[in-house]
N, C-alpha and C. Protein backbone atom coordinates (compact mmCIF):
# COMPACT_ATOMS: atom_id res chain seq x y z
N UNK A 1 0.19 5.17 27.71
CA UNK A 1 -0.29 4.43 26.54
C UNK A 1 -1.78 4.68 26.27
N UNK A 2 -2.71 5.30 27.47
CA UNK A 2 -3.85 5.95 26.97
C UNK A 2 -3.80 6.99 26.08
N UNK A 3 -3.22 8.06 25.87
CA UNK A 3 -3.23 8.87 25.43
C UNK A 3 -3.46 8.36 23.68
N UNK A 4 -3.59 9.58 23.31
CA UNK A 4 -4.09 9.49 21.29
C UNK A 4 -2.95 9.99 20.93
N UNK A 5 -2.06 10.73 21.73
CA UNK A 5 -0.98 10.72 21.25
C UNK A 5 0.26 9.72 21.37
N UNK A 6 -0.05 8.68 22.34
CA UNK A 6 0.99 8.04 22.29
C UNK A 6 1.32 7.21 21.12
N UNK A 7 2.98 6.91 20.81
CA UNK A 7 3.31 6.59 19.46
C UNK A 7 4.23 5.07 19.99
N UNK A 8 4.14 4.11 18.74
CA UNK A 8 4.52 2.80 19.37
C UNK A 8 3.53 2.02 19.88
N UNK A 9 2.37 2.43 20.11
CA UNK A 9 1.26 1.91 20.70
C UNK A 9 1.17 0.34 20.60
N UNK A 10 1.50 -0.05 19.03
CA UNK A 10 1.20 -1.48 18.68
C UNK A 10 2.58 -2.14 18.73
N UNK A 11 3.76 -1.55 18.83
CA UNK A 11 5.43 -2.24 19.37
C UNK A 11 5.42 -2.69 20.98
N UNK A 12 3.86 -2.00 21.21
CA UNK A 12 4.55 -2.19 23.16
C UNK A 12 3.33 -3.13 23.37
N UNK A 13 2.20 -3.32 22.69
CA UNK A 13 1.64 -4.11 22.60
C UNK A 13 1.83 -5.58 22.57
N UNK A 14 2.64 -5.59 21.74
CA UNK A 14 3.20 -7.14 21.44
C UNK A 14 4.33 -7.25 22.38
N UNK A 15 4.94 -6.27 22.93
CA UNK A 15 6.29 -6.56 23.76
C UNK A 15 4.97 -6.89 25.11
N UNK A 16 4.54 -6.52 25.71
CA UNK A 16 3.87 -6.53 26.97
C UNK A 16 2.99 -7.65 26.97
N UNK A 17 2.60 -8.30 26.05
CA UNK A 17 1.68 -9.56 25.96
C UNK A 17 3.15 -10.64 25.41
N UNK A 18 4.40 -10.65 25.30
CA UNK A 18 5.42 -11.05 24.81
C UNK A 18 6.04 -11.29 26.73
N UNK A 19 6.23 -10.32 27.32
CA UNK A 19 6.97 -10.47 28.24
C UNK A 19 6.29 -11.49 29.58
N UNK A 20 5.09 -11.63 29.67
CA UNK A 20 4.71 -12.38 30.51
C UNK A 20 4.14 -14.09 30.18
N UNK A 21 4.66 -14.40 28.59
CA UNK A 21 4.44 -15.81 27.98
C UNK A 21 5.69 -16.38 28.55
N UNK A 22 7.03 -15.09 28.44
CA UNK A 22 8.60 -15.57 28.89
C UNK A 22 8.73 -15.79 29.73
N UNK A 23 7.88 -15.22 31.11
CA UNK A 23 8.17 -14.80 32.51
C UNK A 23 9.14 -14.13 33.02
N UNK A 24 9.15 -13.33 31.93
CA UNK A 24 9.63 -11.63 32.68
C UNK A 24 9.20 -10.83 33.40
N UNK A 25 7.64 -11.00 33.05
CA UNK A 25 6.68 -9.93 33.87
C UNK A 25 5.50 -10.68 33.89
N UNK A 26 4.56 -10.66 35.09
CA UNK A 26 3.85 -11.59 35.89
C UNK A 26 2.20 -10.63 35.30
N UNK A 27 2.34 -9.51 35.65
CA UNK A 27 1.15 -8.65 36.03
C UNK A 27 1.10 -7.55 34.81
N UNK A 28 1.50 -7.88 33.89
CA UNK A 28 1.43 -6.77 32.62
C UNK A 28 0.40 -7.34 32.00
N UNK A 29 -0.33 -6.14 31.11
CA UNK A 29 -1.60 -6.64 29.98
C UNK A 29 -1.75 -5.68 29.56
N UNK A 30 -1.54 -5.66 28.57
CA UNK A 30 -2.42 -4.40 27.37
C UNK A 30 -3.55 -5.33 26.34
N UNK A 31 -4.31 -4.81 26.13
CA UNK A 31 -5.29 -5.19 25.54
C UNK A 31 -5.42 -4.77 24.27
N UNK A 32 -6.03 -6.01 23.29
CA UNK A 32 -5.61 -5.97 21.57
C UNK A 32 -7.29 -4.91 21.86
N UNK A 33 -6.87 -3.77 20.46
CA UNK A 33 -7.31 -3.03 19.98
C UNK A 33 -7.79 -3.76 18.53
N UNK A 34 -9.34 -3.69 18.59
CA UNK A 34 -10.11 -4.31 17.25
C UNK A 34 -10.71 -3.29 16.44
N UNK A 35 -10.18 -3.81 15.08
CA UNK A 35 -10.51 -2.82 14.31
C UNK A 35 -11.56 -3.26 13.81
N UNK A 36 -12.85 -2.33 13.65
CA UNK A 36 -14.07 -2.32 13.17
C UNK A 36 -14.65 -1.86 12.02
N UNK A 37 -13.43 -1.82 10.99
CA UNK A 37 -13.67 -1.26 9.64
C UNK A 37 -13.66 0.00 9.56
N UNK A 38 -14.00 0.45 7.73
CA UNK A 38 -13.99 1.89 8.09
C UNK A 38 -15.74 2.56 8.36
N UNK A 39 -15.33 3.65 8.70
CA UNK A 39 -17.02 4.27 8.69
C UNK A 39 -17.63 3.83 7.73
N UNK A 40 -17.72 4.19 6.14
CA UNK A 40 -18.18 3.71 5.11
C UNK A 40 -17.47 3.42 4.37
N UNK A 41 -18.50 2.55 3.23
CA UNK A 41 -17.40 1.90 1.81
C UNK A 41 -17.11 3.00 0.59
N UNK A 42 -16.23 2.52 0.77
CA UNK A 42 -15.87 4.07 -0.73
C UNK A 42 -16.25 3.92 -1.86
N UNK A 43 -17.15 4.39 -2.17
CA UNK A 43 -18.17 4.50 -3.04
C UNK A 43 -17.09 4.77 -4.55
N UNK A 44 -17.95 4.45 -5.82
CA UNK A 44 -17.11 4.32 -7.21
C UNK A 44 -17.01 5.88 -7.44
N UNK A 45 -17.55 6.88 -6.91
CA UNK A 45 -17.43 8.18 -7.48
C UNK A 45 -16.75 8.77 -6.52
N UNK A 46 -16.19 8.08 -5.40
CA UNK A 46 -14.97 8.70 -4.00
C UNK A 46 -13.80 8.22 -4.45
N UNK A 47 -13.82 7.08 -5.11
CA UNK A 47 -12.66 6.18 -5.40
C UNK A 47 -11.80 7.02 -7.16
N UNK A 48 -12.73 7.27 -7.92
CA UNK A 48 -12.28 8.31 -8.85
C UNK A 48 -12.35 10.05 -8.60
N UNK A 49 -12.48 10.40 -7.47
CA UNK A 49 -12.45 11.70 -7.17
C UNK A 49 -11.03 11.12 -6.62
N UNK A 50 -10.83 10.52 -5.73
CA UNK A 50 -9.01 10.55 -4.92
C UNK A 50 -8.11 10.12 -6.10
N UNK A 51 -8.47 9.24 -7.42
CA UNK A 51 -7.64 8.61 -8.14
C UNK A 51 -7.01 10.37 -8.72
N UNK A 52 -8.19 10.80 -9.11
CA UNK A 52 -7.63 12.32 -9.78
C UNK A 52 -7.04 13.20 -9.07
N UNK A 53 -7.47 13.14 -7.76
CA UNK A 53 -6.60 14.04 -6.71
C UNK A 53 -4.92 13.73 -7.36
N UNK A 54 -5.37 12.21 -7.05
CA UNK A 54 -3.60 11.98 -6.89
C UNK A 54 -2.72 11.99 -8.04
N UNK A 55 -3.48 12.03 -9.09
CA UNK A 55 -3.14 12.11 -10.14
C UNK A 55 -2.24 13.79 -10.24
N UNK A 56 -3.15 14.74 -10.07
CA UNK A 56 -2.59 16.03 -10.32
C UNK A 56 -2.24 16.89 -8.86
N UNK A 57 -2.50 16.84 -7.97
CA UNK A 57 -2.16 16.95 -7.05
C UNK A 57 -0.57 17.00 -6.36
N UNK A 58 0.13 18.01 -6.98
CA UNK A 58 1.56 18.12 -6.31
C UNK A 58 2.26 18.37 -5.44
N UNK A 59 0.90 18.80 -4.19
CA UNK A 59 1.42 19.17 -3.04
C UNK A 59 2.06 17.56 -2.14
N UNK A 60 1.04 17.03 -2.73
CA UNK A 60 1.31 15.20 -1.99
C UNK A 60 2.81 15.10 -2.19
N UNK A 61 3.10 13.71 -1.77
CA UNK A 61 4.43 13.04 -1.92
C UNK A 61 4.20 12.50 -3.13
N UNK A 62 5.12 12.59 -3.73
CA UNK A 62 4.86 11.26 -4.95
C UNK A 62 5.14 10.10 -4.89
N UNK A 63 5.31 9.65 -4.24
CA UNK A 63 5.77 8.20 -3.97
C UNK A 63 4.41 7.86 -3.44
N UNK A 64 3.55 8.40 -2.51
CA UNK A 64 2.45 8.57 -2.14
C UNK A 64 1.61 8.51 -3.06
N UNK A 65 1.38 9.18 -3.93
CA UNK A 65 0.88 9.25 -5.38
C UNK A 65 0.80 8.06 -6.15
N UNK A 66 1.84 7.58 -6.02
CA UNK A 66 1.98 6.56 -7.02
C UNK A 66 1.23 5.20 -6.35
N UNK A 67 1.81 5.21 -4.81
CA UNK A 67 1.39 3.96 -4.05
C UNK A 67 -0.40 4.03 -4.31
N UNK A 68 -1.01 5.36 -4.00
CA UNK A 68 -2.37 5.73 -3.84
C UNK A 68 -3.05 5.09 -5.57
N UNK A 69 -2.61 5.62 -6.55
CA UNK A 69 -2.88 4.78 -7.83
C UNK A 69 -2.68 3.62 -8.19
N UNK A 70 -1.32 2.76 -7.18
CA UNK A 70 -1.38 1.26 -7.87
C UNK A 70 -2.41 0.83 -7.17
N UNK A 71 -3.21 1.30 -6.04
CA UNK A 71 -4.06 0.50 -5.12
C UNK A 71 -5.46 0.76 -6.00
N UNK A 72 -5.84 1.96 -6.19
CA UNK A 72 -7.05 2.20 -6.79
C UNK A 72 -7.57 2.04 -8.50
N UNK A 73 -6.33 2.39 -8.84
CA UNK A 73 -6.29 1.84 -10.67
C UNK A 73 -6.46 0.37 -10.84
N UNK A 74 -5.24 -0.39 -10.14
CA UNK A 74 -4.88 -1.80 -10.54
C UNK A 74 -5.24 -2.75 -9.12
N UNK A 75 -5.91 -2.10 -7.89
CA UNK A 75 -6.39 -2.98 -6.81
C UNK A 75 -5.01 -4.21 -6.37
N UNK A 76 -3.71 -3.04 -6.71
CA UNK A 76 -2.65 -3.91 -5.51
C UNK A 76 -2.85 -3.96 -4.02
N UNK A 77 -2.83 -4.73 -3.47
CA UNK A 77 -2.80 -4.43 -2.00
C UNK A 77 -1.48 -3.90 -1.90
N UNK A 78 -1.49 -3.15 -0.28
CA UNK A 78 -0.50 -2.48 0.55
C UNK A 78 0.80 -3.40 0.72
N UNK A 79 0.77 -4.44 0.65
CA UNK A 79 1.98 -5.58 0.70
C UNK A 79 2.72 -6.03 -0.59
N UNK A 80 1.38 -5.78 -1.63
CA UNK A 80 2.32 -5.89 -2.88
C UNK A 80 2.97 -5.20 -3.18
N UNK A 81 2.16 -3.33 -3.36
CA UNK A 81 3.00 -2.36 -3.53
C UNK A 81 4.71 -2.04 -2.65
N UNK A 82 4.19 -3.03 -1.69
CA UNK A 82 5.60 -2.43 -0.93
C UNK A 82 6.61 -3.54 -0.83
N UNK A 83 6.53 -4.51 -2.04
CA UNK A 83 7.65 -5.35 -1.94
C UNK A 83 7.69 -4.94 -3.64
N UNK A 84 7.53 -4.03 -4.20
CA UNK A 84 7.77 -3.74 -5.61
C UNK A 84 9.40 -3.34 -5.59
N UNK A 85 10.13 -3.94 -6.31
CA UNK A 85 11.49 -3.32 -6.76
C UNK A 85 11.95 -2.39 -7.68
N UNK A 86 12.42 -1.84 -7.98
CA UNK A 86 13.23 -0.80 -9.30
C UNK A 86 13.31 -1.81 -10.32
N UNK A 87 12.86 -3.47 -10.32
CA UNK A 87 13.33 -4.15 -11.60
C UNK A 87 11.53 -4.10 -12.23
N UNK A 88 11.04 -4.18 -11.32
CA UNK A 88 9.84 -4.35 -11.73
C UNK A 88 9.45 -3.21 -12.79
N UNK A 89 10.11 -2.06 -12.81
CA UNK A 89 9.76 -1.16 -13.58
C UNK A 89 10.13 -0.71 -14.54
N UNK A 90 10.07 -0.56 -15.94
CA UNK A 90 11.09 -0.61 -17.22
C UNK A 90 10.42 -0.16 -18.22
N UNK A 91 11.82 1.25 -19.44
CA UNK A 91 10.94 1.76 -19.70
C UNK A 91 11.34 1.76 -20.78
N UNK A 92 10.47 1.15 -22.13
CA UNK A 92 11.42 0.68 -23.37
C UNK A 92 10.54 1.39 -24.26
N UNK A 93 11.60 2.29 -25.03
CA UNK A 93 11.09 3.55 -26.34
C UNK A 93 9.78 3.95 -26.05
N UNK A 94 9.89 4.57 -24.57
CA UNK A 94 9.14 5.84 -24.53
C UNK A 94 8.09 5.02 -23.08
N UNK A 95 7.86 4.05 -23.69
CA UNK A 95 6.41 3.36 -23.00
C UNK A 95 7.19 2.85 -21.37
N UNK A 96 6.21 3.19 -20.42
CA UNK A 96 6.90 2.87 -18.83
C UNK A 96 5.59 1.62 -18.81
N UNK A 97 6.48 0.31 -18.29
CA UNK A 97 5.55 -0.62 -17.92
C UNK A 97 5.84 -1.05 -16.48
N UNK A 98 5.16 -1.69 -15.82
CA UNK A 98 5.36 -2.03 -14.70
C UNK A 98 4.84 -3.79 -14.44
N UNK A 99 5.55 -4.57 -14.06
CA UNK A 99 4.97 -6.03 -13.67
C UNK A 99 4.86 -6.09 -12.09
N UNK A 100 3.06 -6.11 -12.09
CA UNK A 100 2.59 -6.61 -11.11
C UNK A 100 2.07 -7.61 -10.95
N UNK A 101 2.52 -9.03 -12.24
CA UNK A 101 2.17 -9.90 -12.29
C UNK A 101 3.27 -10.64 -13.04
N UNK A 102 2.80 -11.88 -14.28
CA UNK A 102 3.29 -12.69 -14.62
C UNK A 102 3.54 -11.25 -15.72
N UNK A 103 2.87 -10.50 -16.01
CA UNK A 103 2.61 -9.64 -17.68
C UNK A 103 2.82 -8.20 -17.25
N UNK A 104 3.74 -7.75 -17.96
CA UNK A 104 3.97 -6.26 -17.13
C UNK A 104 2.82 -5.50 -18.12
N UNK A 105 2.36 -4.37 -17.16
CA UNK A 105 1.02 -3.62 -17.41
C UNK A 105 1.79 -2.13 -18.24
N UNK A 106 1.19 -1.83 -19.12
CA UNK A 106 1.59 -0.29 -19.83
C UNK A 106 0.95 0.61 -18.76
N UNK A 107 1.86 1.95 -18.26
CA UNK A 107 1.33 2.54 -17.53
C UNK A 107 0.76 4.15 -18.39
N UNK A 108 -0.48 4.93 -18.28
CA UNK A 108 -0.51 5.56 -18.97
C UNK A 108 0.49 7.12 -18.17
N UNK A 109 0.33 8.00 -19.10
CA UNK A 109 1.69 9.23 -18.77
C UNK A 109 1.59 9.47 -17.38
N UNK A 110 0.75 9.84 -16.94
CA UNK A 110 0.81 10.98 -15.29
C UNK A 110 0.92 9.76 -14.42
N UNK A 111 0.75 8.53 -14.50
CA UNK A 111 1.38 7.02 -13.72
C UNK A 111 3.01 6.91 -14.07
N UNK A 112 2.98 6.84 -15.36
CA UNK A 112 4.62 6.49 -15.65
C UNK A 112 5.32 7.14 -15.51
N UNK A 113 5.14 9.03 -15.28
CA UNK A 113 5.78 10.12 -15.03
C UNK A 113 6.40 9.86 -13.21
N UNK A 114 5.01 9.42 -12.87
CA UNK A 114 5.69 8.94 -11.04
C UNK A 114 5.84 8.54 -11.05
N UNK A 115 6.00 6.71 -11.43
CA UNK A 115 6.82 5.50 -11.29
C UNK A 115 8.10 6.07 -11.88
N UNK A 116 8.67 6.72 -12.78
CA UNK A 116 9.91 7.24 -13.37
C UNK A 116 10.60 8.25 -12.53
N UNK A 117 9.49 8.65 -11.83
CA UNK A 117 9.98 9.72 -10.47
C UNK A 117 10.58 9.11 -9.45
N UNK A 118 9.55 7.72 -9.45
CA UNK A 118 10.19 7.13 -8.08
C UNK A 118 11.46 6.40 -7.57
N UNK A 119 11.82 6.09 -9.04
CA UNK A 119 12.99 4.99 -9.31
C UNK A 119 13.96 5.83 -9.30
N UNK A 120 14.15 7.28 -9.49
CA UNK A 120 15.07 7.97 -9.50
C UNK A 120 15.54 8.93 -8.11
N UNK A 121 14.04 9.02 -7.41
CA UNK A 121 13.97 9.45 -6.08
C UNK A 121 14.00 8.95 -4.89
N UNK A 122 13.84 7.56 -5.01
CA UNK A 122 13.20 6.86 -3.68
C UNK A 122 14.71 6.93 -2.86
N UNK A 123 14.11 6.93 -1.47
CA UNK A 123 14.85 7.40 -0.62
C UNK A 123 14.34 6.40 0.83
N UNK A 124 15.05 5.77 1.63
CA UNK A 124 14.65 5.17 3.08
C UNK A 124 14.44 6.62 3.86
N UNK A 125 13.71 6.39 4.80
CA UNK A 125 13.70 6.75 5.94
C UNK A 125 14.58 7.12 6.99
N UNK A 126 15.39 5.55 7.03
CA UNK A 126 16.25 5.61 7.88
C UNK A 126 17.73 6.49 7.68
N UNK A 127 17.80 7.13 5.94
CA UNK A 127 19.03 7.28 6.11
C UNK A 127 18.75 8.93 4.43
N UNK A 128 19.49 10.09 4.96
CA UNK A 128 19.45 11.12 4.44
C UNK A 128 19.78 11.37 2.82
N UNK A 129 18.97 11.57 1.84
CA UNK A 129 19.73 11.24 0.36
C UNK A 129 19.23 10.03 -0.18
N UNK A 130 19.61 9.84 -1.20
CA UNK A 130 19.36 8.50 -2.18
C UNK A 130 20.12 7.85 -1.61
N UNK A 131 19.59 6.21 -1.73
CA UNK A 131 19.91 5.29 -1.66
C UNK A 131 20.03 4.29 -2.41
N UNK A 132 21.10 3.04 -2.53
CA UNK A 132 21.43 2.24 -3.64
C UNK A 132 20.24 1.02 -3.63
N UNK A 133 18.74 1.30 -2.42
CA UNK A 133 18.34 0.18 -2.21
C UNK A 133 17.30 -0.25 -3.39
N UNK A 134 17.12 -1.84 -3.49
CA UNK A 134 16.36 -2.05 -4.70
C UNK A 134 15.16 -1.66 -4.73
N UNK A 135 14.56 -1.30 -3.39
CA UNK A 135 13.28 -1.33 -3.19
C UNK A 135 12.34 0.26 -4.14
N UNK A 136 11.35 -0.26 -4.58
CA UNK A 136 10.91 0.93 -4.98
C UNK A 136 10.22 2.02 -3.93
N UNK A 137 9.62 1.30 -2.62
CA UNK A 137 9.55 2.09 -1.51
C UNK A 137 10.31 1.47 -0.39
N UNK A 138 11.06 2.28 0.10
CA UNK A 138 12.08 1.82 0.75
C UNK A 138 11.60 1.96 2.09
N UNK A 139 12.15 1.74 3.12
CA UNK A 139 11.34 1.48 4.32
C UNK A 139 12.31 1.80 5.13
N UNK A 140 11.72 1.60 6.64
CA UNK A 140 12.69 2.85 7.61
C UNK A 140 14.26 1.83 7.95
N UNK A 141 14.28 0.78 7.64
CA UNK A 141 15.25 -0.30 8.21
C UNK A 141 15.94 -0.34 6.74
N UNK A 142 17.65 0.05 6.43
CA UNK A 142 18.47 0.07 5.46
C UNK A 142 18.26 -1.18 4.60
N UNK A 143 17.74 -0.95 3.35
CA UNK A 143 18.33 -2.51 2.77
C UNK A 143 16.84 -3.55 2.49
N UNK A 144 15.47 -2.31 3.65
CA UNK A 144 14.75 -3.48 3.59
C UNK A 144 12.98 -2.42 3.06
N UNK A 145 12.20 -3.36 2.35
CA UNK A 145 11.39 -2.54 2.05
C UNK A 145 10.22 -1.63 3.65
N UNK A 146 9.72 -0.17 2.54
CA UNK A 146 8.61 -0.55 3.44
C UNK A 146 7.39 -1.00 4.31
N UNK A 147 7.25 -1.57 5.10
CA UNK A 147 6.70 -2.25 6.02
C UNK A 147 5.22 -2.08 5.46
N UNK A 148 4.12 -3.12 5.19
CA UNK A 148 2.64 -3.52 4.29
C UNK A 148 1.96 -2.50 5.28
N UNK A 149 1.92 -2.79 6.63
CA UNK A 149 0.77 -1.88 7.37
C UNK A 149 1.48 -0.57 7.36
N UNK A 150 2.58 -0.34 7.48
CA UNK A 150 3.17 1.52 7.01
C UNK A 150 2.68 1.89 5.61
N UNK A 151 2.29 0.84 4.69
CA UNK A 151 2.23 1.72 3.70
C UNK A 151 0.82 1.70 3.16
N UNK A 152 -0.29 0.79 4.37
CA UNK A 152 -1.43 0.66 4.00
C UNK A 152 -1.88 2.22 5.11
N UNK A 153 -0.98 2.31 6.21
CA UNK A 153 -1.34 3.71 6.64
C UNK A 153 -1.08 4.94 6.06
N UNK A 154 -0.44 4.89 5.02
CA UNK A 154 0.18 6.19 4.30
C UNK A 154 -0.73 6.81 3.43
N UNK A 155 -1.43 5.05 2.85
CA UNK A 155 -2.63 5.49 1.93
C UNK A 155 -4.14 5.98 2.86
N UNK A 156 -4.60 5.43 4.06
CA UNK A 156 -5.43 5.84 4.83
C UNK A 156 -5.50 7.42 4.83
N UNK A 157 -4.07 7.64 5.40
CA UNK A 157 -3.70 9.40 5.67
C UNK A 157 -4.37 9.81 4.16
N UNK A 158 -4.14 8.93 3.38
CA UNK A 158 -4.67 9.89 1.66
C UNK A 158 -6.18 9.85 1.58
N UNK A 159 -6.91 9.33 2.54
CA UNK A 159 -8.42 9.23 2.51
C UNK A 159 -8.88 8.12 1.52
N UNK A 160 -7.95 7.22 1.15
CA UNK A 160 -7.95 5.80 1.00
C UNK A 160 -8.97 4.99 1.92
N UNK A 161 -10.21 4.70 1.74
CA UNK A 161 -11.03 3.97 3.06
C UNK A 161 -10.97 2.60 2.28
N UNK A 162 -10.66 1.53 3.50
CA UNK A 162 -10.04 0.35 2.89
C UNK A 162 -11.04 -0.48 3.40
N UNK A 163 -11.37 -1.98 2.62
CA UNK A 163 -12.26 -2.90 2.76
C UNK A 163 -12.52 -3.56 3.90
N UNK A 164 -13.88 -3.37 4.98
CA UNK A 164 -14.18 -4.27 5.90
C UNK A 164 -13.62 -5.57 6.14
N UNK A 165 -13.62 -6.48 5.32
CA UNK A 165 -12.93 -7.89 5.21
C UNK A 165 -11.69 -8.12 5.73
N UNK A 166 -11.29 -8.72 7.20
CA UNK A 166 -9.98 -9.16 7.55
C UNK A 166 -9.16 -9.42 6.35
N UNK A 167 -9.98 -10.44 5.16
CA UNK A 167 -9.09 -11.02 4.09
C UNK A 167 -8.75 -9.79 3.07
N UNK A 168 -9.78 -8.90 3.05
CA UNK A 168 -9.43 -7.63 2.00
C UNK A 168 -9.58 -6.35 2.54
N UNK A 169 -9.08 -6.10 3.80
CA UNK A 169 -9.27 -5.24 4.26
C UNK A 169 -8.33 -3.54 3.42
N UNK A 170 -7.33 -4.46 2.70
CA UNK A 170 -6.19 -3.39 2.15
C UNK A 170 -6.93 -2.59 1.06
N UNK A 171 -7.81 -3.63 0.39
CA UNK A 171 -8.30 -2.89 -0.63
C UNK A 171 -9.60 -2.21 -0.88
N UNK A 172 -9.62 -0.76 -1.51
CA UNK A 172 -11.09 -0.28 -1.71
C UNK A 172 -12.07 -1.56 -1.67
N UNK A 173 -13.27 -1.41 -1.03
CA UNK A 173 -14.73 -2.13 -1.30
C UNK A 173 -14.85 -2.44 -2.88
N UNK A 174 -14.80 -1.51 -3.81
CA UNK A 174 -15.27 -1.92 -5.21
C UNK A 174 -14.74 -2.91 -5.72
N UNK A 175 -13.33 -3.19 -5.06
CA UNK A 175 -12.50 -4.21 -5.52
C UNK A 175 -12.61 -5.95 -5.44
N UNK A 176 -12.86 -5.37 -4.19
CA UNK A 176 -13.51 -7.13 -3.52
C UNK A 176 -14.12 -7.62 -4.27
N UNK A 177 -15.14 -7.54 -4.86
CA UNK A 177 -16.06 -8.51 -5.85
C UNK A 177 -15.11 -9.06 -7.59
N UNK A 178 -14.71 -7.87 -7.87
CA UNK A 178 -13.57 -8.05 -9.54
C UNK A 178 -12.40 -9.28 -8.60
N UNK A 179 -11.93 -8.67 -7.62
CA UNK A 179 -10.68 -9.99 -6.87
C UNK A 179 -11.27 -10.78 -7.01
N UNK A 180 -12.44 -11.09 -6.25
CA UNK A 180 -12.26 -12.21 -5.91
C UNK A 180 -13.75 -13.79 -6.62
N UNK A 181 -14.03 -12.61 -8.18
CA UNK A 181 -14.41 -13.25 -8.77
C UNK A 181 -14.93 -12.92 -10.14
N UNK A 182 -12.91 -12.57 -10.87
CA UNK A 182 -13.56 -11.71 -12.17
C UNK A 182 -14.02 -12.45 -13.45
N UNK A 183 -14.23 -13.75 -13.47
CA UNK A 183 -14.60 -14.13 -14.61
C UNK A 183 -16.70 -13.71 -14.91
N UNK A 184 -17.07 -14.53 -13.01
CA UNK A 184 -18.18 -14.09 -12.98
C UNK A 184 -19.01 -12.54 -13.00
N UNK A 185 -17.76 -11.64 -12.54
CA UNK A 185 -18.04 -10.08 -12.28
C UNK A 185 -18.10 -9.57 -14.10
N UNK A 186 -17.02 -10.07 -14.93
CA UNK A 186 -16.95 -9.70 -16.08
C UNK A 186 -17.32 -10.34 -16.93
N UNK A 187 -18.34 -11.64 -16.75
CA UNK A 187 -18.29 -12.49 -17.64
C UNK A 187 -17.56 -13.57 -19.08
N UNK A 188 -16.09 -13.06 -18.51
CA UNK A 188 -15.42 -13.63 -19.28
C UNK A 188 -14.38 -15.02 -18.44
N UNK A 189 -13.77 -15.50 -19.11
CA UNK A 189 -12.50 -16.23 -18.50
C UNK A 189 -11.38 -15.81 -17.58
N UNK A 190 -11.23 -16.54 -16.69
CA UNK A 190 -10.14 -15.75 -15.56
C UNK A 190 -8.66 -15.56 -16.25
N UNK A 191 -8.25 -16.11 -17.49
CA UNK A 191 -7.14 -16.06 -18.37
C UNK A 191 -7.32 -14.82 -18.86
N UNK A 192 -8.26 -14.41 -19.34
CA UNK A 192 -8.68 -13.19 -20.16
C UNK A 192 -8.39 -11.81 -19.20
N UNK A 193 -9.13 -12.60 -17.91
CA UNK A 193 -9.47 -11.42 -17.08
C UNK A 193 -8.04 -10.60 -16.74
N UNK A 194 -7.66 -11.91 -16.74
CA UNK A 194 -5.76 -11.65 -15.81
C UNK A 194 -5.31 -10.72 -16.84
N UNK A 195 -4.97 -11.20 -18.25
CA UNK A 195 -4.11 -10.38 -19.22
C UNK A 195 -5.10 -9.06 -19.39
C-alpha cells in the first residue's frame, strides 16, 4: 500500500480503520491521507485555454468533454454532473437545452453536439455496449450513476485544478466568489442572477 502504484488505496483505507471499530482486527492502521489543495489556482486565462481544449479537442473522451465544460462554463460541481440523467436533456426544433436547475439552460452548438453525443453513447463501465441506464454518466455499478469523486478525478486527469476549500473544493477558484455570492459579485439580484 506504499507504493504510487498501488490501486484501491482509499477502499482499504476505510476497510482497515473499519475492521478494528468491529473487532476483527486489533493492530491494523492506515493512516488518512490529507489533501492540501492544488499547487495553484487556475487562473481566468487557464480556465478558458482548457474550456477550448475541450471544446475542439477530439482525441479526449467526450463524455469527458462534456463533464470538463459543465464544470467550467456553468460551475457544476462533480456530484451534480454525475447525478445528471438523459431527462435532463432535451432537444426541441433544433435548440439542445439542458436543466441544471429549476430553468433549463440553452446550450450553444459544440456543447449541445456532446450532450447529444452523450445521450446516445453513454455506456457503464461495468458492462460492454450501450446501456438502457438513465444516467447520463453512467458509473462502474449497473443501474447506478458515476461515483462524484470518479468524476471529479476524470476532470483532474483533464488538468481541471479544483478549489482549495473543503466546501468548494470541486470547483475552479474563479467560481467560488460568483457561488457563493452572485448578487454582490454581479451587482444584481440573486433571482436575476439564477435565471
Amino acid at each position: 500500500m506504499t507504493s504510487d502504484d498501488a490501486r484501491l488505496r482509499q477502499e482499504t483505507g476505510h476497510f482497515v480503520r473499519w475492521a478494528p471499530s468491529q473487532k476483527i482486527a486489533r493492530d491494523l492502521s492506515f493512516p488518512a491521507v490529507r489533501w492540501n489543495g492544488p499547487s495553484q489556482a487556475m487562473d481566468a486565462e487557464a480556465c478558458w485555454a482548457t474550456a477550448r481544449r475541450l471544446l475542439h479537442d477530439d482525441t479526449l473522451k467526450s463524455e469527458d468533454r462534456l463533464a470538463g465544460l459543465l464544470l467550467l462554463l456553468y460551475a457544476q460541481w462533480p456530484a451534480a454532473i454525475s447525478r445528471l440523467t438523459v431527462d435532463h436533456s432535451e432537444e426541441t426544433d433544433g435548440v439542445v437545452c439542458i436543466r441544471l436547475g429549476a430553468v433549463p439552460v440553452d446550450l450553444p452548438a459544440p456543447v449541445a453536439d456532446l450532450a447529444l453525443q452523450q445521450v446516445e453513447v453513454r455506456r457503464s463501465h461495468a458492462v460492454l455496449g450501450r446501456t438502457d441506464s438513465p444516467w447520463l454518466f453512467p458509473g462502474g455499478r449497473p443501474g447506478r450513476p458515476i461515483r462524484d469523486w470518479a468524476m471529479g478525478e476524470r476532470l483532474r486527469k483533464l488538468g481541471i485544478r479544483l478549489a482549495e476549500s473543503p466546501l468548494d473544493r470541486t470547483l475552479p477558484t474563479r467560481h467560488r466568489a460568483t457561488r457563493s455570492s452572485p448578487g454582490r459579485t454581479l451587482g444584481i439580484d440573486i433571482t436575476v442572477a439564477v435565471k
